[in-house]
C-alpha atoms as a PDB file:
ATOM      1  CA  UNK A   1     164.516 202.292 174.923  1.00  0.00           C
ATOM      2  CA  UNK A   2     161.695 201.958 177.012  1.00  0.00           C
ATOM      3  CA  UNK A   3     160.436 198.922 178.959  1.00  0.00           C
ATOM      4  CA  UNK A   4     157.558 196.801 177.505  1.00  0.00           C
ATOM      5  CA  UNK A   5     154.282 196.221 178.755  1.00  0.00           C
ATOM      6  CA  UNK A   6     154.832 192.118 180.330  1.00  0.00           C
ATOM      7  CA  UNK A   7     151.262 190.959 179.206  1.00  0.00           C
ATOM      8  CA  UNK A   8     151.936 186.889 181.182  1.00  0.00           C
ATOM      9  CA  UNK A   9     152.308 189.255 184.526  1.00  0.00           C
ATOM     10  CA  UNK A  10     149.478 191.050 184.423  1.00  0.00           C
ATOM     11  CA  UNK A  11     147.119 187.762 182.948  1.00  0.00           C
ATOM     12  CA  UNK A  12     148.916 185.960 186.481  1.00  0.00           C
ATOM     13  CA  UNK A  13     147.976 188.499 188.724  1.00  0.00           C
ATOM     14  CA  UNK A  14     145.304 187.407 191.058  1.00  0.00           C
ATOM     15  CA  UNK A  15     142.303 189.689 190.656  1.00  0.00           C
ATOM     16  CA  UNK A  16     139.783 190.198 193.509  1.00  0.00           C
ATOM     17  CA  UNK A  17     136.852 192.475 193.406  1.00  0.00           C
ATOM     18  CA  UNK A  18     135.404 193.645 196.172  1.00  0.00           C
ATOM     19  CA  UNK A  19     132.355 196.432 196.905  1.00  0.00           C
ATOM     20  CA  UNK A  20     132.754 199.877 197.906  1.00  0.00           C
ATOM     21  CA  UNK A  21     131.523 198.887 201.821  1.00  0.00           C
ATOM     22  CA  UNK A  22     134.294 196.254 202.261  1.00  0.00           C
ATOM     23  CA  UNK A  23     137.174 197.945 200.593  1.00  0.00           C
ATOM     24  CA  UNK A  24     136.287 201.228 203.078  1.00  0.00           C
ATOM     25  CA  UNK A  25     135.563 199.253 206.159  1.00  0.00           C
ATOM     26  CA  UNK A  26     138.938 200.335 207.946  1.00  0.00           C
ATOM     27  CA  UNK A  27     138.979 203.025 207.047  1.00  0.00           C
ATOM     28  CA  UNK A  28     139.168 205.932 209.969  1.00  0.00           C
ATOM     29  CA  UNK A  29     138.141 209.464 208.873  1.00  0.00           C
ATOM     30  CA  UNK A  30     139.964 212.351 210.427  1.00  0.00           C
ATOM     31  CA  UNK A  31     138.500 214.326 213.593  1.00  0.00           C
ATOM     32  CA  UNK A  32     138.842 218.046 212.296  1.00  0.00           C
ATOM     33  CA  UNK A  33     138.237 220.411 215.432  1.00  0.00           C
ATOM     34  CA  UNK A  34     135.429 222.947 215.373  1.00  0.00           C
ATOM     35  CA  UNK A  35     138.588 225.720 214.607  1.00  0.00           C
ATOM     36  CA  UNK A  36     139.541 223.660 211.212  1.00  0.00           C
ATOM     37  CA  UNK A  37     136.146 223.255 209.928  1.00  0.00           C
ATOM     38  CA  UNK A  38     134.982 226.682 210.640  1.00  0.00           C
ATOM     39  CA  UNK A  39     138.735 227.917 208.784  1.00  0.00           C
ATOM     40  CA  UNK A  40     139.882 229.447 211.317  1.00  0.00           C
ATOM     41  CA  UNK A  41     142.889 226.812 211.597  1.00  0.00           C
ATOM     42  CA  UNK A  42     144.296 225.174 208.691  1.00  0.00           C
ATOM     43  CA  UNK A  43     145.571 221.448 208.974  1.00  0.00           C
ATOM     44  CA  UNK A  44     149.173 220.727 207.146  1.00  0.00           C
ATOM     45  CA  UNK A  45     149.465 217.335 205.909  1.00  0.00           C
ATOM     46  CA  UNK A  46     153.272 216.138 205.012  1.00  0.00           C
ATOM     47  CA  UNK A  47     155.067 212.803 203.475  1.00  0.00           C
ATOM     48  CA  UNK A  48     158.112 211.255 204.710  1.00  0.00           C
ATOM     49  CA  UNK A  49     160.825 212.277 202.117  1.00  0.00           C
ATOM     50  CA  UNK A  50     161.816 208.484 202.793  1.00  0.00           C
ATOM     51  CA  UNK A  51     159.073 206.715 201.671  1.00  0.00           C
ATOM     52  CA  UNK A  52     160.188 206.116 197.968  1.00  0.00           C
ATOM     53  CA  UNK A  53     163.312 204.070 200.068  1.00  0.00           C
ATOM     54  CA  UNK A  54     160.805 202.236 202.148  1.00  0.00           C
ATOM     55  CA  UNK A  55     158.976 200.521 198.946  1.00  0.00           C
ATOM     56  CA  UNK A  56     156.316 202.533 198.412  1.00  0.00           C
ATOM     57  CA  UNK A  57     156.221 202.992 194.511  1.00  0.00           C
ATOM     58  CA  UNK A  58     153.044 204.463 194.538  1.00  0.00           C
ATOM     59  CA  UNK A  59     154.066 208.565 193.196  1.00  0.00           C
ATOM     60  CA  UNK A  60     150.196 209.567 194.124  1.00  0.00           C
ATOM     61  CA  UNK A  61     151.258 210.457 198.005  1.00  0.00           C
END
C-alpha cells in the first residue's frame, strides 16, 4: 500500500509567489576560467554522499 495524497496539508501550506528577479537575487554564478570555457579544462561537480542524512529530501542534486 502506498501513501495517500494529504489534501488539508497541502490547502495549509503557506503559498508565496514571488518574480523571477527576487527569487534569483542571491544567486552567485560560477567564475569559469578562460581554460574551462574555451574546453580545454573540464570542471567536476560532486554531492556529499551524506546529504540524504542531513535532511535534504530533495533527489534532484
Amino acid at each position: 500500500m502506498g501513501s495517500r495524497l494529504n489534501m488539508e496539508k497541502i490547502q495549509k501550506r503557506i503559498v508565496r509567489i514571488v518574480s523571477m528577479e527576487e527569487a534569483l537575487e542571491d544567486v552567485i554564478p560560477f567564475q569559469y576560467s578562460q581554460e574551462v570555457l574555451t574546453g580545454r579544462r573540464k570542471i567536476v561537480l560532486t554531492v556529499d554522499p551524506d546529504l540524504k542524512k542531513k535532511g535534504c529530501k530533495d533527489d534532484r542534486l
